[in-house]
Protein backbone atom coordinates (compact mmCIF):
# COMPACT_ATOMS: atom_id res chain seq x y z
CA UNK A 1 127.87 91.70 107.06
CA UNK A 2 124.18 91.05 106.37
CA UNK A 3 121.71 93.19 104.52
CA UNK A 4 117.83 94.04 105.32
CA UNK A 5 115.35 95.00 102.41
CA UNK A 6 112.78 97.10 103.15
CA UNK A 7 109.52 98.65 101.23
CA UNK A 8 109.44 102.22 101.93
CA UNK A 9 106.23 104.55 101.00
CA UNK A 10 105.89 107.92 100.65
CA UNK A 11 109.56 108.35 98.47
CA UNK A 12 109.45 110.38 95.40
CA UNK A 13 111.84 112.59 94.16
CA UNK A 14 115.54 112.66 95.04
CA UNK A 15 115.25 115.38 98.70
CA UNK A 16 113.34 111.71 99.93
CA UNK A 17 116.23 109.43 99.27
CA UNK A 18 118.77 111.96 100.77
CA UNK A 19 116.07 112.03 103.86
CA UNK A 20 115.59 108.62 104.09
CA UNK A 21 119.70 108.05 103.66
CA UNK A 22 120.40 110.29 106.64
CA UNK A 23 117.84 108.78 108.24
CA UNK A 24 119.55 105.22 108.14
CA UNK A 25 122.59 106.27 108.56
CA UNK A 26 121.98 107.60 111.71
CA UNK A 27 121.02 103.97 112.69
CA UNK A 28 123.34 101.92 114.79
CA UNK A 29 125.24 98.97 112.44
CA UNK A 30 124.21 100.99 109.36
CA UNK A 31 127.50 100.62 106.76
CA UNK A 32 125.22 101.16 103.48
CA UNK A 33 122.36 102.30 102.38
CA UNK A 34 120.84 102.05 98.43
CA UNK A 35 117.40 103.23 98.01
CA UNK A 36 115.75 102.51 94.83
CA UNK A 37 113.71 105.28 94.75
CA UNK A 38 111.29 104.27 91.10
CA UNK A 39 110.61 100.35 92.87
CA UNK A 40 110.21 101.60 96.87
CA UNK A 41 112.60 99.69 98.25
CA UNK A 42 116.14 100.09 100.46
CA UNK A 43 118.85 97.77 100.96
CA UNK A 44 120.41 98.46 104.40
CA UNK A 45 123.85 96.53 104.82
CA UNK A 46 125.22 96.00 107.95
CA UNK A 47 124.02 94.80 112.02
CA UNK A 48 121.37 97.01 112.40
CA UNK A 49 118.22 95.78 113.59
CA UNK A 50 115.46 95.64 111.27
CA UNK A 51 112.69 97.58 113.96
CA UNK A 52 115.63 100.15 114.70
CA UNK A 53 115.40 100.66 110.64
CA UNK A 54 112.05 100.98 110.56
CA UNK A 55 111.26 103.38 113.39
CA UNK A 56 113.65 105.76 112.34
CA UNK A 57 112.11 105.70 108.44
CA UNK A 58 108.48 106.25 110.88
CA UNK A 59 110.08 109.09 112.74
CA UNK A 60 110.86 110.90 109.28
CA UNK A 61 108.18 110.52 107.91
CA UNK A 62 108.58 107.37 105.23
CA UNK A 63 106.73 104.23 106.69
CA UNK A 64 108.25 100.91 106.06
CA UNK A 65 108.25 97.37 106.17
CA UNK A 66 110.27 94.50 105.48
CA UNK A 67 110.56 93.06 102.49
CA UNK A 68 108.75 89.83 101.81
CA UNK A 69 108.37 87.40 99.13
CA UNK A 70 104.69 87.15 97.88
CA UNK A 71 103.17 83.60 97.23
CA UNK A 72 103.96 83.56 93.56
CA UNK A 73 107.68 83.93 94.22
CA UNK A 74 108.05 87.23 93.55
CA UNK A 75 108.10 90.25 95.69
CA UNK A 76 105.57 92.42 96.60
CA UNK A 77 105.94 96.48 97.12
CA UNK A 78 103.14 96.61 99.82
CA UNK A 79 102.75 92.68 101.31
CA UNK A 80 99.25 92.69 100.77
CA UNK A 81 99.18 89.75 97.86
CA UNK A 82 96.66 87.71 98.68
């Protein structure tokens, strides 16, 4: 089993994680889901493919991105460090 991080924007109170839980969920190859709802991120275990994730996050309203590592080594919320 592999796991995808993603940034997630527009999250902030606890009705968002439950949405953006079901929304997962409802993915194909989705067996977890932990949002960290105060840093922005999700961890999605499982096959599920990583634009699947994203356009269902789009569809309800939470737009996302896949986590990256910044230059300095550590990671960035929105992947704009330049």
């Amino acid at each position: 089993m592999s796991s995808i991080e993603l940034n997630v924007r527009e999250m902030s109170c606890s009705s968002c994680v439950k949405h953006v839980t079901e929304a997962l969920t409802a993915v194909a190859g989705v067996n977890a889901v932990d949002v960290d709802l105060d840093g922005g991120r999700v961890k999605v275990s499982g096959q599920a493919d990583s634009q699947a994730l994203i356009s269902a996050l789009d569809a309800a309203g939470y737009p996302a991105a896949i986590a990256s590592a910044a230059h300095d080594g550590h990671t960035t919320c929105c992947g704009g460090c330049h």
